[in-house]
C-alpha atoms as a PDB file:
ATOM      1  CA  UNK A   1      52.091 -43.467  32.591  1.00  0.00           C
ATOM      2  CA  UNK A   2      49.519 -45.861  30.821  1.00  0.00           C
ATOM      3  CA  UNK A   3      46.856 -43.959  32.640  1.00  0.00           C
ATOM      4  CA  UNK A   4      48.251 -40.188  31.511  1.00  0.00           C
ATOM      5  CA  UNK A   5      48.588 -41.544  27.533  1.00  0.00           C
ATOM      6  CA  UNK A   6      44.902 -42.603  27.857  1.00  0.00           C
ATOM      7  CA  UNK A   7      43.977 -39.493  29.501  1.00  0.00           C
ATOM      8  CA  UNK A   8      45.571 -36.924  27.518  1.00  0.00           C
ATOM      9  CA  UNK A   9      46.358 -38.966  24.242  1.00  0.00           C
ATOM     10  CA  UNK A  10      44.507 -40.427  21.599  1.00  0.00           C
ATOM     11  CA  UNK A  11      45.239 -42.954  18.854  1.00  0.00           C
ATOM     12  CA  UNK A  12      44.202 -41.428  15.343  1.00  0.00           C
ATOM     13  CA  UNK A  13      44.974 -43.748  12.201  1.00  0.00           C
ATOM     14  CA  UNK A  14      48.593 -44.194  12.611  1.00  0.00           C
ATOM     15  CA  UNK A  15      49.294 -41.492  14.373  1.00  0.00           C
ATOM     16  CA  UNK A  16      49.080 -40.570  18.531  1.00  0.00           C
ATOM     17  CA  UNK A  17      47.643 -36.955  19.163  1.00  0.00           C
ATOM     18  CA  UNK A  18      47.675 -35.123  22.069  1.00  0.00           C
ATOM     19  CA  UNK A  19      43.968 -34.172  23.374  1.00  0.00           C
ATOM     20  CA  UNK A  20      43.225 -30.535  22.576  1.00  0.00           C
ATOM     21  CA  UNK A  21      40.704 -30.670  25.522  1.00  0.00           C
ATOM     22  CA  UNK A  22      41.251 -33.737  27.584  1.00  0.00           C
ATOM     23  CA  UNK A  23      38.915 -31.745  30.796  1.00  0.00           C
ATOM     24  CA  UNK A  24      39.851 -31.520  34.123  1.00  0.00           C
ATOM     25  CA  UNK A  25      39.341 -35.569  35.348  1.00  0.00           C
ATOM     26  CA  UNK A  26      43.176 -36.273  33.784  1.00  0.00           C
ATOM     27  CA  UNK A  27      46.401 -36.828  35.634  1.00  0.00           C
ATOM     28  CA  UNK A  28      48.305 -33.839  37.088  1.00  0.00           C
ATOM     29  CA  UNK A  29      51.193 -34.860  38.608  1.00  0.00           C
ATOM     30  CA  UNK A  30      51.728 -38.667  38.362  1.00  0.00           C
ATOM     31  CA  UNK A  31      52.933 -39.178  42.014  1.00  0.00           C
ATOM     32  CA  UNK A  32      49.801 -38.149  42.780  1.00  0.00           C
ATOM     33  CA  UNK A  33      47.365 -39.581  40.516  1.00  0.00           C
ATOM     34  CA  UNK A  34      44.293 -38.536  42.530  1.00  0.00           C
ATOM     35  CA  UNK A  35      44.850 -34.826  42.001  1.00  0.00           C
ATOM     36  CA  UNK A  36      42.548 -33.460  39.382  1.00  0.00           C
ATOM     37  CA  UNK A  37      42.380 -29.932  37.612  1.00  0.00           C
ATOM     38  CA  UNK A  38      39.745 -26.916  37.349  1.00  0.00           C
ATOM     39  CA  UNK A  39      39.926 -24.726  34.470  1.00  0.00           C
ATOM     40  CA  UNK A  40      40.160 -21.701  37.556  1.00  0.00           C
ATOM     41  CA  UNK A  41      41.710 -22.733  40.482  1.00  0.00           C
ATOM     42  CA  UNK A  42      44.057 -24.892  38.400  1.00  0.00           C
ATOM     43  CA  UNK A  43      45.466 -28.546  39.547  1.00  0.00           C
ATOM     44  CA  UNK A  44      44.789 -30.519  43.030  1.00  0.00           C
ATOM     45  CA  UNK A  45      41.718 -30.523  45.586  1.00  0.00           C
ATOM     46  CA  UNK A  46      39.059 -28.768  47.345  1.00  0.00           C
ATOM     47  CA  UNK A  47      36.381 -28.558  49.543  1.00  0.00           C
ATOM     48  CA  UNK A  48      33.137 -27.754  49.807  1.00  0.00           C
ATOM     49  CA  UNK A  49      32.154 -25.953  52.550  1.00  0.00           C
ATOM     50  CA  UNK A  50      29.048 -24.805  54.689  1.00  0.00           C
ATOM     51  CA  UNK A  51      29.312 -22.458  57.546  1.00  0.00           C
ATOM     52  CA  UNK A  52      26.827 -21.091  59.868  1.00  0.00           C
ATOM     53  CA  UNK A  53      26.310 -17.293  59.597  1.00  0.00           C
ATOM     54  CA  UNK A  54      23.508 -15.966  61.946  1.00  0.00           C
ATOM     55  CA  UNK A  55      24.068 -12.664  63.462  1.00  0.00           C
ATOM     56  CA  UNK A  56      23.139 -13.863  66.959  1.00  0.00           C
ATOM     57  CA  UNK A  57      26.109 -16.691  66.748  1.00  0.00           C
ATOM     58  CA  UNK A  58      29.301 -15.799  68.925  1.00  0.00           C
ATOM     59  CA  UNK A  59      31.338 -17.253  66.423  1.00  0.00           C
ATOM     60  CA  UNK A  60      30.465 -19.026  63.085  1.00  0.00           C
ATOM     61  CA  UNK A  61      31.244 -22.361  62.622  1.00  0.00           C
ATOM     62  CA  UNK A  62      31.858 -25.081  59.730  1.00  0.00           C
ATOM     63  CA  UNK A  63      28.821 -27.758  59.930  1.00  0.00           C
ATOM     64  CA  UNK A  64      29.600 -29.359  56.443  1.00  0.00           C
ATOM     65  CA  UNK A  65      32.929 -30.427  54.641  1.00  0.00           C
ATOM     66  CA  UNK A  66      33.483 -32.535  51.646  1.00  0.00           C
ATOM     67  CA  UNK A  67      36.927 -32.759  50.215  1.00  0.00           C
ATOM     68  CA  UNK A  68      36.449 -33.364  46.198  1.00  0.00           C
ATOM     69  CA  UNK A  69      39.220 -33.255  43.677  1.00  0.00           C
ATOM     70  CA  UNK A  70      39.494 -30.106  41.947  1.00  0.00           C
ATOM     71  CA  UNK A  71      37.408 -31.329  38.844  1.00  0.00           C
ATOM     72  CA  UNK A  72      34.447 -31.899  40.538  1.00  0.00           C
ATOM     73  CA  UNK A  73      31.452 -29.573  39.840  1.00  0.00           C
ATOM     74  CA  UNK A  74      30.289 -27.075  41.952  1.00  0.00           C
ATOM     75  CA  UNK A  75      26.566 -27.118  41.210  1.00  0.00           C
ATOM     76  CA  UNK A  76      26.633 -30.981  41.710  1.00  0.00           C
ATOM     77  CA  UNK A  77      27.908 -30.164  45.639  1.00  0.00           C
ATOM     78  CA  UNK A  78      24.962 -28.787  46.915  1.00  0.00           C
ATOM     79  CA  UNK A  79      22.795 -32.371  47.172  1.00  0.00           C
ATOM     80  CA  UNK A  80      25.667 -34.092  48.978  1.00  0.00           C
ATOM     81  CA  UNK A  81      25.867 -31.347  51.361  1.00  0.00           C
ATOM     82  CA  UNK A  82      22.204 -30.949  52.283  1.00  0.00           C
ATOM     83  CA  UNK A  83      23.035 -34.702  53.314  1.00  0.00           C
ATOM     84  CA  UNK A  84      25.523 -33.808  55.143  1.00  0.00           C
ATOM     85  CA  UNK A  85      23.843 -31.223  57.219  1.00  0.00           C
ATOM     86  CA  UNK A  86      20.456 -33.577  57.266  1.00  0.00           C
ATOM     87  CA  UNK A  87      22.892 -36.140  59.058  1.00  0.00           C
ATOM     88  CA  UNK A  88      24.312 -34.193  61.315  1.00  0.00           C
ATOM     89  CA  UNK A  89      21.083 -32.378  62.280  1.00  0.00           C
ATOM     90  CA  UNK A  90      21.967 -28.816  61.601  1.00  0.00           C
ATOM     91  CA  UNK A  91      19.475 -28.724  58.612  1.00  0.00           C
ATOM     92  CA  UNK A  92      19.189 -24.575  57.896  1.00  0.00           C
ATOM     93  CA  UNK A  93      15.909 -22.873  56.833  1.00  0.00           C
ATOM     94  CA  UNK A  94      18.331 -20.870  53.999  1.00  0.00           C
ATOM     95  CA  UNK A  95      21.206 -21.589  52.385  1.00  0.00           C
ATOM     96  CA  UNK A  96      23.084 -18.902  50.606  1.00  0.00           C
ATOM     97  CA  UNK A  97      25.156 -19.798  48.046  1.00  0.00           C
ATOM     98  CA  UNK A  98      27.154 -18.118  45.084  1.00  0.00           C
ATOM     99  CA  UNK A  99      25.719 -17.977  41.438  1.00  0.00           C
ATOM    100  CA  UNK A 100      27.610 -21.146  40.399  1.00  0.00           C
ATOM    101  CA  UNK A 101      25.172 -23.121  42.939  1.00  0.00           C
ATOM    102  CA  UNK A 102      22.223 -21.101  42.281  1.00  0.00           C
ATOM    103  CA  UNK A 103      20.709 -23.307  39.261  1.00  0.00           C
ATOM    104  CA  UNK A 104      17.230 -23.248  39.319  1.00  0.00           C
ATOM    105  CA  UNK A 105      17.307 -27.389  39.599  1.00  0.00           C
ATOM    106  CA  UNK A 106      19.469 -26.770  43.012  1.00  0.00           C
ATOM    107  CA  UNK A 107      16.603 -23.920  44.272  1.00  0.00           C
ATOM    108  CA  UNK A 108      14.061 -26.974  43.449  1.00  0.00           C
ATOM    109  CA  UNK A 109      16.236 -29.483  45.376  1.00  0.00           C
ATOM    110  CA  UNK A 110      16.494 -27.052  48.423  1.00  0.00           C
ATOM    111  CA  UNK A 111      12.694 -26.030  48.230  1.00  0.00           C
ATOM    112  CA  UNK A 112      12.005 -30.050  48.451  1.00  0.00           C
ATOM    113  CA  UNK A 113      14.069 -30.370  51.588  1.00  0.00           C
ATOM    114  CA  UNK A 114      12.421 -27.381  53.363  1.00  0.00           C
ATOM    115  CA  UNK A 115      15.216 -24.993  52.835  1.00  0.00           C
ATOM    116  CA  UNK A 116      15.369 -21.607  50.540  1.00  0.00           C
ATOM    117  CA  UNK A 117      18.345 -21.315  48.586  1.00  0.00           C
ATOM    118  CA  UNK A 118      19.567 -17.289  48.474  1.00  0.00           C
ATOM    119  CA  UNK A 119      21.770 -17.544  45.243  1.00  0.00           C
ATOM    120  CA  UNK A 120      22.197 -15.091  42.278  1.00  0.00           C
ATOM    121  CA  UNK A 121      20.808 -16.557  39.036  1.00  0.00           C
ATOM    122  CA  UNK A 122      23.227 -18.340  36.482  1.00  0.00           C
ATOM    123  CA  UNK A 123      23.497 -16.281  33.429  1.00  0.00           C
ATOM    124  CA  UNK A 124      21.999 -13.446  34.130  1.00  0.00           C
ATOM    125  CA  UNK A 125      22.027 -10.732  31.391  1.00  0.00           C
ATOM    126  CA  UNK A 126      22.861  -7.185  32.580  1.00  0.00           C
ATOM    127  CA  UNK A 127      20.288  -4.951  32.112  1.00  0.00           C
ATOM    128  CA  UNK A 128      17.169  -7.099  31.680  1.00  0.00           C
ATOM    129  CA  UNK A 129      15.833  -6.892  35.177  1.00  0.00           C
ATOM    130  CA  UNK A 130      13.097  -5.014  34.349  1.00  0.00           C
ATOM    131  CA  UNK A 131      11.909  -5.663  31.493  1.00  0.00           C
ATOM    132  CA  UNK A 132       8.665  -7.224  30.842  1.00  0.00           C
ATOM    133  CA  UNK A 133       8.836 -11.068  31.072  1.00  0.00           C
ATOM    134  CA  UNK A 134       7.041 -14.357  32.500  1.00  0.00           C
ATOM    135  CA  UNK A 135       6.664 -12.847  36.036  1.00  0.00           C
ATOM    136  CA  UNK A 136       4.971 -10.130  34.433  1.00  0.00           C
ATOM    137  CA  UNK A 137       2.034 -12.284  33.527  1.00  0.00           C
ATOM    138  CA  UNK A 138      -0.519 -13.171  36.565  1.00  0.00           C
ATOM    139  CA  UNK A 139      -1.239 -16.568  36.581  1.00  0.00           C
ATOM    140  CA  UNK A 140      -3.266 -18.846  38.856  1.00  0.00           C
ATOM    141  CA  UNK A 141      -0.921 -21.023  40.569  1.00  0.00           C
ATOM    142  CA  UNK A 142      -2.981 -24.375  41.082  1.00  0.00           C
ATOM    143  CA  UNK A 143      -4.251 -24.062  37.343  1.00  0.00           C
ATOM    144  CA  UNK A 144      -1.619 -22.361  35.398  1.00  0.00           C
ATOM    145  CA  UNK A 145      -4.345 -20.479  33.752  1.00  0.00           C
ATOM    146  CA  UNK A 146      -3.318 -16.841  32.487  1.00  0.00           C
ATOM    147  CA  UNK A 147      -5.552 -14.746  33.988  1.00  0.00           C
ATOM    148  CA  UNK A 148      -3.976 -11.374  32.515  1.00  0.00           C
ATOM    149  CA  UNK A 149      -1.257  -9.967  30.799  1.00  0.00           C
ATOM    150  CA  UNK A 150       1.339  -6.892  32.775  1.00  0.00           C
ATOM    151  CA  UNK A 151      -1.393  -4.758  31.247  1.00  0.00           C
ATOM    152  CA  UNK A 152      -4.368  -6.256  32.912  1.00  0.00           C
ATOM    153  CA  UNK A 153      -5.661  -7.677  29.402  1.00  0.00           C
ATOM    154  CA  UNK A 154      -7.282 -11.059  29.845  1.00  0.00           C
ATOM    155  CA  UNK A 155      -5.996 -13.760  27.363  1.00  0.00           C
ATOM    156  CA  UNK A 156      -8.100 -14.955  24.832  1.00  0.00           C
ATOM    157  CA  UNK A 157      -7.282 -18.605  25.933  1.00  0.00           C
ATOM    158  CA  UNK A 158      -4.886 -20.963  28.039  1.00  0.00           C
ATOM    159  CA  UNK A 159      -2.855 -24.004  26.558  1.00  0.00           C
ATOM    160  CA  UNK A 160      -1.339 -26.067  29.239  1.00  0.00           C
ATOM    161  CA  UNK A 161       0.926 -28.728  28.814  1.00  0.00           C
ATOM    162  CA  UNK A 162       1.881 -30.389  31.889  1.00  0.00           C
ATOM    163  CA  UNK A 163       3.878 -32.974  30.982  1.00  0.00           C
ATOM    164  CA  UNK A 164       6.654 -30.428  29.183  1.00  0.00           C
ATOM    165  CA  UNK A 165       5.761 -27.951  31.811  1.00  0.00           C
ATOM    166  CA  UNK A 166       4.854 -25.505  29.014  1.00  0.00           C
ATOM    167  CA  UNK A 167       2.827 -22.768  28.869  1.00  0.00           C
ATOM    168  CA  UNK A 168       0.649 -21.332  25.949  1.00  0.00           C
ATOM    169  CA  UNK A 169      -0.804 -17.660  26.406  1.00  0.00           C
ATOM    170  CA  UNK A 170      -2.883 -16.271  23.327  1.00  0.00           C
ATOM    171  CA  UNK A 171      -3.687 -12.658  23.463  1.00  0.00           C
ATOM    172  CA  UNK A 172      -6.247 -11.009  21.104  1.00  0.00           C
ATOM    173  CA  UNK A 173      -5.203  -8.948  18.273  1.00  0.00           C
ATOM    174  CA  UNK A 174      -7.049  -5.750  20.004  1.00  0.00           C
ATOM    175  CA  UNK A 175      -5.870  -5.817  22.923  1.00  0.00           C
ATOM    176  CA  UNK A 176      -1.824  -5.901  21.653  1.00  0.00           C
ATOM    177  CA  UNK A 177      -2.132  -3.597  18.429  1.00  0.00           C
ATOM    178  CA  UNK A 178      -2.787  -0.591  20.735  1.00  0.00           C
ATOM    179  CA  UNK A 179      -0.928  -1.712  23.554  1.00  0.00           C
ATOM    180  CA  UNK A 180       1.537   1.098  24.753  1.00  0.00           C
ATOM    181  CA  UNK A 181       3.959  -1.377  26.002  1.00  0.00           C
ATOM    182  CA  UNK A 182       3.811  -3.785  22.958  1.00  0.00           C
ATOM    183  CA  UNK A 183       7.614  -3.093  22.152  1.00  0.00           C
ATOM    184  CA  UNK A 184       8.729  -4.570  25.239  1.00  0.00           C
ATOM    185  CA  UNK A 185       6.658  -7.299  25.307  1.00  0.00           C
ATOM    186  CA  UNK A 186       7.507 -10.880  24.810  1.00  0.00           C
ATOM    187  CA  UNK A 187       4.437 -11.883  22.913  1.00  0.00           C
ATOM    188  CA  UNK A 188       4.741 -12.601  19.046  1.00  0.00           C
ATOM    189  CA  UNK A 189       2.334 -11.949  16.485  1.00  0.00           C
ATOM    190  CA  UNK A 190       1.367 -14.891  14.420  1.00  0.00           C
ATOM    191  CA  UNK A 191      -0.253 -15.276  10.891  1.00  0.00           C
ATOM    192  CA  UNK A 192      -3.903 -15.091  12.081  1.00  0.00           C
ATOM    193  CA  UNK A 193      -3.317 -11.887  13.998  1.00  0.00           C
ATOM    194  CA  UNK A 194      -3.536 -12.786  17.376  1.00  0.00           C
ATOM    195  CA  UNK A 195      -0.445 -12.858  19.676  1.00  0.00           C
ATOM    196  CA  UNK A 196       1.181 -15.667  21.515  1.00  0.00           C
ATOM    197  CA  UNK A 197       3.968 -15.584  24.195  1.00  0.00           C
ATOM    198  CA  UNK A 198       4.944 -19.254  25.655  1.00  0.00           C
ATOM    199  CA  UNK A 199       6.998 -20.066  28.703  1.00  0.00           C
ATOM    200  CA  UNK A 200       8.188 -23.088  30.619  1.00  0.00           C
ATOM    201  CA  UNK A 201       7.489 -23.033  34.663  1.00  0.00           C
ATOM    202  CA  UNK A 202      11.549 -22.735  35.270  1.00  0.00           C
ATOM    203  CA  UNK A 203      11.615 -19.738  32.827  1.00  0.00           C
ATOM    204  CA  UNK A 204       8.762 -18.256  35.204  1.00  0.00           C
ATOM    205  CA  UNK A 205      10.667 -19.303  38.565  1.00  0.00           C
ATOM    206  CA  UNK A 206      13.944 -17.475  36.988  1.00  0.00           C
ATOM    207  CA  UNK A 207      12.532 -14.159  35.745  1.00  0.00           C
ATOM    208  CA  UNK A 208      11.025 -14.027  38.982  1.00  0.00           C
ATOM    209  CA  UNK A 209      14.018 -14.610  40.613  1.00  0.00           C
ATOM    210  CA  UNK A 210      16.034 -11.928  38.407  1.00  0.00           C
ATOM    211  CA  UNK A 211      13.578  -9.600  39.346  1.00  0.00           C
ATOM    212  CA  UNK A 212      14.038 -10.006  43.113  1.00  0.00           C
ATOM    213  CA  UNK A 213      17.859  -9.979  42.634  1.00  0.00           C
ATOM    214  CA  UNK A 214      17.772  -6.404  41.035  1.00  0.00           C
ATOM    215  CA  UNK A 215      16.095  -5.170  44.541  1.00  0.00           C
ATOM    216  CA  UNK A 216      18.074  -3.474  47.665  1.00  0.00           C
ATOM    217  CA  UNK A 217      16.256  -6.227  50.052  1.00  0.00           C
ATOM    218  CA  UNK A 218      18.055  -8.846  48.115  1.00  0.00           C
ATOM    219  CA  UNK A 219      21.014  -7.224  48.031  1.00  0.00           C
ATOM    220  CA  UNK A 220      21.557  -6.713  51.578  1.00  0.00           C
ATOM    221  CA  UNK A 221      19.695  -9.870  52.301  1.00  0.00           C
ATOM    222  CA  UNK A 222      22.753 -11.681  50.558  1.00  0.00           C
ATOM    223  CA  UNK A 223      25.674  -9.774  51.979  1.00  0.00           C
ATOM    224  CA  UNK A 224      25.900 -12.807  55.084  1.00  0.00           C
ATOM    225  CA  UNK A 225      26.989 -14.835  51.840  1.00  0.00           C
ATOM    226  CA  UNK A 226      30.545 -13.117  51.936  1.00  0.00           C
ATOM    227  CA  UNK A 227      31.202 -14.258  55.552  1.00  0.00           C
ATOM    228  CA  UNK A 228      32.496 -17.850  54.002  1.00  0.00           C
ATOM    229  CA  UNK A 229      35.161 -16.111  51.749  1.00  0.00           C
ATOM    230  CA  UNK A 230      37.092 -14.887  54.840  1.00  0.00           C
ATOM    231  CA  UNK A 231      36.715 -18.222  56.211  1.00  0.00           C
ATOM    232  CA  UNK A 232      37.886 -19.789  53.287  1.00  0.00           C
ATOM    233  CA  UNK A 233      40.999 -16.970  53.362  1.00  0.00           C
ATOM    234  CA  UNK A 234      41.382 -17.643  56.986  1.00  0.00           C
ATOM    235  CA  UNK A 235      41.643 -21.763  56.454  1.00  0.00           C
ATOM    236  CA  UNK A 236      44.579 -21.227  54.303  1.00  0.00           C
ATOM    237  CA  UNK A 237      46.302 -18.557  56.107  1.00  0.00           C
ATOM    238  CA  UNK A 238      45.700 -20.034  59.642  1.00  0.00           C
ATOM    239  CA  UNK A 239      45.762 -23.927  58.687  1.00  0.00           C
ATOM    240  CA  UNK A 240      47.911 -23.924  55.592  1.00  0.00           C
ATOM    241  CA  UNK A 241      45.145 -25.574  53.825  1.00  0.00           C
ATOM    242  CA  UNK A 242      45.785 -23.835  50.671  1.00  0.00           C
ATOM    243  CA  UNK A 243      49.153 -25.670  50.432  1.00  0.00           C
ATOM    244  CA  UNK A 244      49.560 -29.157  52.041  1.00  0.00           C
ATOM    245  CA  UNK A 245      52.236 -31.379  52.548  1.00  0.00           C
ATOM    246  CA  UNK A 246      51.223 -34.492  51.833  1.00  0.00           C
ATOM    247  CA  UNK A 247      49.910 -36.562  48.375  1.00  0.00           C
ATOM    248  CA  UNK A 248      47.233 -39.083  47.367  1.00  0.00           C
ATOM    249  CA  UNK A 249      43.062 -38.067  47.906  1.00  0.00           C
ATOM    250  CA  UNK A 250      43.196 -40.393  50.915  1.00  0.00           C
ATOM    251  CA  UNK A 251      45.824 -38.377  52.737  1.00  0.00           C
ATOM    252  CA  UNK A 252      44.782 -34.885  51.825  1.00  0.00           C
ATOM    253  CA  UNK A 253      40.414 -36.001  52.383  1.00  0.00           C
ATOM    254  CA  UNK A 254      42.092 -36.915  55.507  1.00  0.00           C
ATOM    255  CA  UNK A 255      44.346 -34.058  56.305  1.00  0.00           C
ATOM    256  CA  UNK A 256      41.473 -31.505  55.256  1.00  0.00           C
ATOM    257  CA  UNK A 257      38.719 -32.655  57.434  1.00  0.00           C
ATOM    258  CA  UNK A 258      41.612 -32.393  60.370  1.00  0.00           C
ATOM    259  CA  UNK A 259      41.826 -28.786  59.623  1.00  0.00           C
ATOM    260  CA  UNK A 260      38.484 -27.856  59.481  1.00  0.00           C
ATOM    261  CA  UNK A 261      37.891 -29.739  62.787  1.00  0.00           C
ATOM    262  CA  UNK A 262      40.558 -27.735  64.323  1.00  0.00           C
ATOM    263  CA  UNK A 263      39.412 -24.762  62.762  1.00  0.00           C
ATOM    264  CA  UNK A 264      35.914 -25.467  64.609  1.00  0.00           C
ATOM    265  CA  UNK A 265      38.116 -26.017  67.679  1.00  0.00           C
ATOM    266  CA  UNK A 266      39.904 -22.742  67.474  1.00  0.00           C
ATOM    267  CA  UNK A 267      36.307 -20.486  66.710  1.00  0.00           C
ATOM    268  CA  UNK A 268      35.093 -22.499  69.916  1.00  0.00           C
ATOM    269  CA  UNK A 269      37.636 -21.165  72.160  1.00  0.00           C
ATOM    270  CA  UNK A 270      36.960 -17.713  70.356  1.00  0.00           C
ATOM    271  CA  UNK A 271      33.945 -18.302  71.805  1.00  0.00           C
ATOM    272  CA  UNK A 272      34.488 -19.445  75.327  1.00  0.00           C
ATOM    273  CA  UNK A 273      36.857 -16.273  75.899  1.00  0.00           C
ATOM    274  CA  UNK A 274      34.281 -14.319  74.459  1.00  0.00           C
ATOM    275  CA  UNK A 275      31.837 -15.182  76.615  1.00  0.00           C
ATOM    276  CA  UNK A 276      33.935 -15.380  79.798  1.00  0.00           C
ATOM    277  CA  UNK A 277      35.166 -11.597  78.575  1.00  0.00           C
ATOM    278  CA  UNK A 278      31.241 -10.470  79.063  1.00  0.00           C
ATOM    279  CA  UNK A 279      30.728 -12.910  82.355  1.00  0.00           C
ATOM    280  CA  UNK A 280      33.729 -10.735  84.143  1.00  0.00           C
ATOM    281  CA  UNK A 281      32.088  -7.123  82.478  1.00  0.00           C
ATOM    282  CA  UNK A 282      29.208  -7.824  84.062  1.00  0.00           C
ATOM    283  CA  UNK A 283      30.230  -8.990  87.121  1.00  0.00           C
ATOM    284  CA  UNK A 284      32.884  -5.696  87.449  1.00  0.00           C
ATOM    285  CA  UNK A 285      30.155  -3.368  86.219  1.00  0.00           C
END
């Protein structure tokens, strides 16, 4: 009880209020004080997840499992379970993820480990995909000189600033006055006429990454990502992981990691009697 007052109260003056937003790290049920809450999926656990999805696979199965309480972040998951998979070998060349994983720090994390992350960008406007933005510009990519603008106008200069990973492009006041595209630009014209458009590297690596998101190879590329939501569906149908009988983290960590290991178990023997199926075909035929 001390710990749900501390969590959800506060002392103001001489009053005790009741926290308008206490977040999702606070007491749900006090016989099981481990059980946290997301503002979504409401009180308890999870678990994050990582399944194998190529095509040539009999059967796809989980390689990575890490029960969390339900307050835990999603984007903060997808270190831990690079570790995971590191550890037990079964490192993948690409991850797909959904858009809550996708942050441009986890692509970065992924990219350092030797694995491309297939995600959807967080906060993506509707609408924007096309128009003109950092990607637009070509720029060297040892220097991070701008060597022209989307029109093919070279800059009147470069300002680089590594340390803030900043970049300063300064177009002439000739080549924007006339330019047929200068509405859609992103460049701004300053007091002595000339125009200036400045961008950080990760505002680069996004645009770019909008713009490959609005294509039908991306698209279809990223379909395999949906094969983990009927797994997910099939864990609580099949295992009764949605709703288990037991309380405390230790318990249900414990009792969730069963589940998926007999879940592996189950898509092996899918596998076996697949493969024996094809064995007697051929051997028939």
């Amino acid at each position: 009880l001390v710990r749900v007052f501390n969590d959800q109260c506060e002392i103001t003056a001489d009053k005790i209020e009741i926290r308008a937003h206490p977040g999702g790290d606070v007491v749900q049920n006090t016989s099981d004080q481990g059980a946290t809450r997301d503002g979504k999926k409401g009180p308890g656990y999870q678990v994050q997840l990582a399944e194998t999805c190529d095509a040539a696979n009999d059967v796809q199965l989980i390689v990575a499992a890490i029960p969390q309480t339900a307050a835990e972040q999603d984007p903060n998951a997808v270190e831990p379970v690079l570790d995971v998979l590191a550890q037990n070998d079964v490192m993948p060349k690409v991850l797909f993820t959904d858009t809550s994983y996708g942050s441009d720090e986890n692509v970065q994390k992924c990219e350092s480990k030797g694995v491309e992350m297939v995600s959807p960008t967080p906060g993506q406007k509707s609408g924007d995909a096309y128009a003109i933005n950092s990607d637009d510009f070509v720029v060297a990519e040892n220097s991070h000189e701008v060597e022209c603008c989307p029109r093919g106008e070279t800059p009147l200069e470069t300002i680089r600033d590594d340390a803030k990973e900043t970049t300063l492009v300064v177009m002439s006041a000739t080549s924007c006055d006339a330019c047929p595209q200068r509405a859609e630009c992103p460049v701004k014209c300053r007091p002595n006429g000339n125009y200036e458009y400045r961008f950080t590297d990760k505002q680069r690596r996004l645009d770019s990454r909008r713009r490959e998101e609005a294509t039908d190879v991306f698209r279809e590329r990223y379909r395999k990502r949906s094969g983990i939501e009927a797994t997910n569906s099939m864990l609580k149908r099949v295992t009764g992981m949605g709703r288990l009988r037991i309380r405390g983290s230790p318990g249900v960590f414990h009792s969730i990691l069963l589940k998926v290991a007999g879940w592996n178990l189950f898509q092996a023997a899918r596998a076996l009697a697949m493969r024996t199926a094809r064995r007697f075909a051929v051997e028939v035929g």
